[in-house]
N, C-alpha and C. Protein backbone atom coordinates (compact mmCIF):
# COMPACT_ATOMS: atom_id res chain seq x y z
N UNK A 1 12.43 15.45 -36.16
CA UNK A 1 11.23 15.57 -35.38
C UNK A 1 11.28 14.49 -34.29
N UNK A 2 11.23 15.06 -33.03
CA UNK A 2 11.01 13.97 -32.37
C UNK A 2 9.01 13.31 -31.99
N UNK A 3 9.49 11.95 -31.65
CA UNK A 3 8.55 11.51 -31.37
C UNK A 3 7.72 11.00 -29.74
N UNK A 4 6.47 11.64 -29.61
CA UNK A 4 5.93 11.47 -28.12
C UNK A 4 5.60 9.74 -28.27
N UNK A 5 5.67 9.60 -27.10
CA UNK A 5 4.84 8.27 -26.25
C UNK A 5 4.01 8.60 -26.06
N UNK A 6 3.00 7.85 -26.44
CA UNK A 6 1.78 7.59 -26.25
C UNK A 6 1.80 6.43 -25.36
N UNK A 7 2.32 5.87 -24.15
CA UNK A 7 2.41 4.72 -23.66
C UNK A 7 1.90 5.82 -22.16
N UNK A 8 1.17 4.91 -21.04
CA UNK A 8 1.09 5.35 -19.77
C UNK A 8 2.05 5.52 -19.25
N UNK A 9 2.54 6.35 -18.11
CA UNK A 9 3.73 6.23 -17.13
C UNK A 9 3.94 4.67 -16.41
N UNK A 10 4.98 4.80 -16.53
CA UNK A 10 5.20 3.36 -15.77
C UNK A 10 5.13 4.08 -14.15
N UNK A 11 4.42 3.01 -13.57
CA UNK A 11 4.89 3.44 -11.46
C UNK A 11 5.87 2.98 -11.33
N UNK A 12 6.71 3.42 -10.40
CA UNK A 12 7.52 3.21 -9.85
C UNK A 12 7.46 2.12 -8.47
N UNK A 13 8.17 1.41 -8.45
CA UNK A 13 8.05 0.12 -7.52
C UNK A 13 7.50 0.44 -6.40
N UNK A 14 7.81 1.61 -5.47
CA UNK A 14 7.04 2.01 -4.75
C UNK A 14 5.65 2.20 -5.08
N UNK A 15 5.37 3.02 -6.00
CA UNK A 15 3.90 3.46 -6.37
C UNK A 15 3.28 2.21 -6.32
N UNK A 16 3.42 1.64 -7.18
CA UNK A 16 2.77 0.10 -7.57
C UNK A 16 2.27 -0.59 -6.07
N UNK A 17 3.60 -0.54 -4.88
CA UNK A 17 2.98 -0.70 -3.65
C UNK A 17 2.03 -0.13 -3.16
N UNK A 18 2.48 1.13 -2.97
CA UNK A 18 0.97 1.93 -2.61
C UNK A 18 -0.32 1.96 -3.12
N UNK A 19 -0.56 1.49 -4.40
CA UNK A 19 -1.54 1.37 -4.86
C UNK A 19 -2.23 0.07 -4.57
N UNK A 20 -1.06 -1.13 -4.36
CA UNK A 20 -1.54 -2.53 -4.09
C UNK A 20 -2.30 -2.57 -2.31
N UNK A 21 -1.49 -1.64 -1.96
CA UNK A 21 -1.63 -2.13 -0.39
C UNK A 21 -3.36 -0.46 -0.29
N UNK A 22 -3.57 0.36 -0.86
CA UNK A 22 -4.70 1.32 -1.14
C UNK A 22 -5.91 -0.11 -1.00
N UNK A 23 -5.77 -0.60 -2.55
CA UNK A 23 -6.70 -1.59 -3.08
C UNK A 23 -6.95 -2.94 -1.73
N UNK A 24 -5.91 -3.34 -1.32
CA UNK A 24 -6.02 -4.67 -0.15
C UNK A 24 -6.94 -3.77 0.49
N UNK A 25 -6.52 -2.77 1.57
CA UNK A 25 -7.50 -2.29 2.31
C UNK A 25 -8.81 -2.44 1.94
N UNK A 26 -8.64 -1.46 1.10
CA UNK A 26 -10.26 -1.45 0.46
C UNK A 26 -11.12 -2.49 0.24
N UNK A 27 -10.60 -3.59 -0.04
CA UNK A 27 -11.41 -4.85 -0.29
C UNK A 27 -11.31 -5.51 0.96
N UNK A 28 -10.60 -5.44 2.35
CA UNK A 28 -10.94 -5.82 3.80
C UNK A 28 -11.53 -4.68 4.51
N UNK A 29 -12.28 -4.06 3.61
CA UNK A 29 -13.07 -3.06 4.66
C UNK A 29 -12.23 -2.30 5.48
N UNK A 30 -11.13 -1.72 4.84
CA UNK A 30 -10.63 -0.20 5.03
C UNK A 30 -9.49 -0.58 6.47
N UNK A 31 -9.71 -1.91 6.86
CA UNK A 31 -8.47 -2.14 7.23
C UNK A 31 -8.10 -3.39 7.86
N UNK A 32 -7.00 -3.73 8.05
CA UNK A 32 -6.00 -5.60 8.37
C UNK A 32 -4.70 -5.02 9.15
N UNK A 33 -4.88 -6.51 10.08
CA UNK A 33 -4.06 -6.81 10.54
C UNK A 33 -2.37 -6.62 9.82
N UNK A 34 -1.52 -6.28 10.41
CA UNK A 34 -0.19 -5.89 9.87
C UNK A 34 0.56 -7.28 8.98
N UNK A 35 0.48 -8.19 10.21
CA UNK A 35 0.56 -9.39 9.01
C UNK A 35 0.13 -10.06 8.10
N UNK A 36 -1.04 -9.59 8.03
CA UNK A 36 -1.62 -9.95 6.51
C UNK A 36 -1.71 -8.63 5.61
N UNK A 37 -1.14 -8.01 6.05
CA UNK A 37 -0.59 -6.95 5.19
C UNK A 37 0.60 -6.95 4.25
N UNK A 38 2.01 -7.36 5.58
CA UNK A 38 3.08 -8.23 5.05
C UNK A 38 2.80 -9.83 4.21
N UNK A 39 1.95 -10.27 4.91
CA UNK A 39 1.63 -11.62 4.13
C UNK A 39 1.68 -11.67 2.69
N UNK A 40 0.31 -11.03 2.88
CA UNK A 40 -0.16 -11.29 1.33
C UNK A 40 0.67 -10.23 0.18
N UNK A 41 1.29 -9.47 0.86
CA UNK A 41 2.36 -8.22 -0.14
C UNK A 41 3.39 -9.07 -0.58
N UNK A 42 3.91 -10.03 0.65
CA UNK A 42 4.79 -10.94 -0.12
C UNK A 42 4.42 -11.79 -1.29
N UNK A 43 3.18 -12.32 -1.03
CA UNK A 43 2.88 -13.14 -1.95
C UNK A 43 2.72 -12.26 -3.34
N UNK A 44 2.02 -10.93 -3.18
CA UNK A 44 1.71 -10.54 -4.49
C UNK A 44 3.56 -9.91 -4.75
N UNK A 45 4.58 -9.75 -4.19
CA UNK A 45 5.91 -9.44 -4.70
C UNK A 45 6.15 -8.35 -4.35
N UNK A 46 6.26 -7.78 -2.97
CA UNK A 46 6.38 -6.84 -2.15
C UNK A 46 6.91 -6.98 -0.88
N UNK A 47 8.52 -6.45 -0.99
CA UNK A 47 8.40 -6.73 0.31
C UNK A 47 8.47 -5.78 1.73
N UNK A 48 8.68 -6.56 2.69
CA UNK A 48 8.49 -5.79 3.87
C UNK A 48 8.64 -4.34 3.97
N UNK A 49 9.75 -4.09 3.95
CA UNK A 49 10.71 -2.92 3.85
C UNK A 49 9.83 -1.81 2.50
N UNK A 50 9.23 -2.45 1.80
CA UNK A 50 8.73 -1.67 0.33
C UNK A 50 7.04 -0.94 1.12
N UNK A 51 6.80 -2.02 1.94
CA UNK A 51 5.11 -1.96 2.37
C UNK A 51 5.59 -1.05 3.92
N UNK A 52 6.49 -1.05 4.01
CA UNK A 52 7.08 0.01 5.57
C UNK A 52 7.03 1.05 5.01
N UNK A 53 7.80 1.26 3.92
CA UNK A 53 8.12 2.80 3.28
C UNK A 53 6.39 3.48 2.84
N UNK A 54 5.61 2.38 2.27
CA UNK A 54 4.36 2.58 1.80
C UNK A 54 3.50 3.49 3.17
N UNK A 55 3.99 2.80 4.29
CA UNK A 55 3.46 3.57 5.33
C UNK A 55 3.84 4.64 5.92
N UNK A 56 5.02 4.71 6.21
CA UNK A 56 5.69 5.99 6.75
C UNK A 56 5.68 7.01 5.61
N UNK A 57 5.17 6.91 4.18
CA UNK A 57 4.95 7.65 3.42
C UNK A 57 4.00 8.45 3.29
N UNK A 58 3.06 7.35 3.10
CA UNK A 58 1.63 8.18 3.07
C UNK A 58 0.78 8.67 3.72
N UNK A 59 0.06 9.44 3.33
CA UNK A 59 -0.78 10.30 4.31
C UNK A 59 -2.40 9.61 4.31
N UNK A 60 -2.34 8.46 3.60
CA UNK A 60 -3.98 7.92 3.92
C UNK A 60 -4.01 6.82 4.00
N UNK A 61 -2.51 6.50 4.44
CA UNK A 61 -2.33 4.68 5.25
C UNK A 61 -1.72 4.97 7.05
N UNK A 62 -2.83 4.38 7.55
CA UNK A 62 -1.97 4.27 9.22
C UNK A 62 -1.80 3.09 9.66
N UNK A 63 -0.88 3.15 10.83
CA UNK A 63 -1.32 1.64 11.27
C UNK A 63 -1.89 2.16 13.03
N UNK A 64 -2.44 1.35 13.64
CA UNK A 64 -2.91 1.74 14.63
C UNK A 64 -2.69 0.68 15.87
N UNK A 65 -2.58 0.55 16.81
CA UNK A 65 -2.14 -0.46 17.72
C UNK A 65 -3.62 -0.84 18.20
N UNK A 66 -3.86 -2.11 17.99
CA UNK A 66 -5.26 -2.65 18.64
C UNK A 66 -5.08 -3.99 19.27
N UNK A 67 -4.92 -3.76 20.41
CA UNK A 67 -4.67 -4.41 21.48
C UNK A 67 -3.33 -4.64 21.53
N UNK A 68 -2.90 -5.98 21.26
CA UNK A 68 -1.26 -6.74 21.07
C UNK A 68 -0.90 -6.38 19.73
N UNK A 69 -1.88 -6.46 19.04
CA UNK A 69 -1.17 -5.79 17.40
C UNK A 69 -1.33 -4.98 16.53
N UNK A 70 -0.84 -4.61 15.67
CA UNK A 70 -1.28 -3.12 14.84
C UNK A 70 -2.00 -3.76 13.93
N UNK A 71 -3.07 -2.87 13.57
CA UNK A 71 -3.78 -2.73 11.95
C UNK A 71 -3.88 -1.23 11.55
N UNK A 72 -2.89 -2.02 9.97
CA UNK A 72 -3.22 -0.85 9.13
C UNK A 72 -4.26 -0.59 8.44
N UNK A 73 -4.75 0.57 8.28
CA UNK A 73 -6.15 1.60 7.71
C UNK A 73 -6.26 2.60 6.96
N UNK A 74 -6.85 2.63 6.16
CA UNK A 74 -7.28 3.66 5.03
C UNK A 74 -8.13 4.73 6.26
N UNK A 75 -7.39 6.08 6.11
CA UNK A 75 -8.00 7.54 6.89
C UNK A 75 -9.28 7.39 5.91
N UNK A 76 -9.98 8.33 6.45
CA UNK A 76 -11.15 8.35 5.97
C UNK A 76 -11.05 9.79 5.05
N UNK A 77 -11.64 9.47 4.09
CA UNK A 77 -11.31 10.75 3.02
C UNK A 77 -12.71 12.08 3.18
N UNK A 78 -12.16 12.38 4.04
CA UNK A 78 -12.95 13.87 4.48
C UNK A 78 -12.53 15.34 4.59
């Protein structure tokens, strides 16, 4: 007989990003500056290249050019 897991899915290193960089937004009011995007991803153990893919991935992270620099943003869920 085999036996199920009862354990959650683990995310995948990506996922885990996307969900970290979902949550940042959300708690700066749906959206930040690009480098404190990279900033603080580093600090929480994310890096650049992981939080790039996070963007060119998803469909409810943008970044937007405002003025000299980009901020990324949570689309609005409508």
């Amino acid at each position: 007989m085999t036996e199920t897991s009862a354990e959650e899915p683990v995310m995948t290193r990506r996922e885990a990003a996307a969900q970290w960089t979902r949550d940042f937004l959300a708690a700066r009011g749906r959206r930040a500056p690009s480098h404190d995007v990279y900033s603080e991803g580093g600090r929480a153990g994310y890096r650049k290249s992981t939080l790039q893919y996070v963007l060119n991935t998803s469909q409810d992270i943008v970044a937007v050019k405002d003025g000299r620099s980009w901020v990324w943003q949570l689309v609005n869920e409508e």
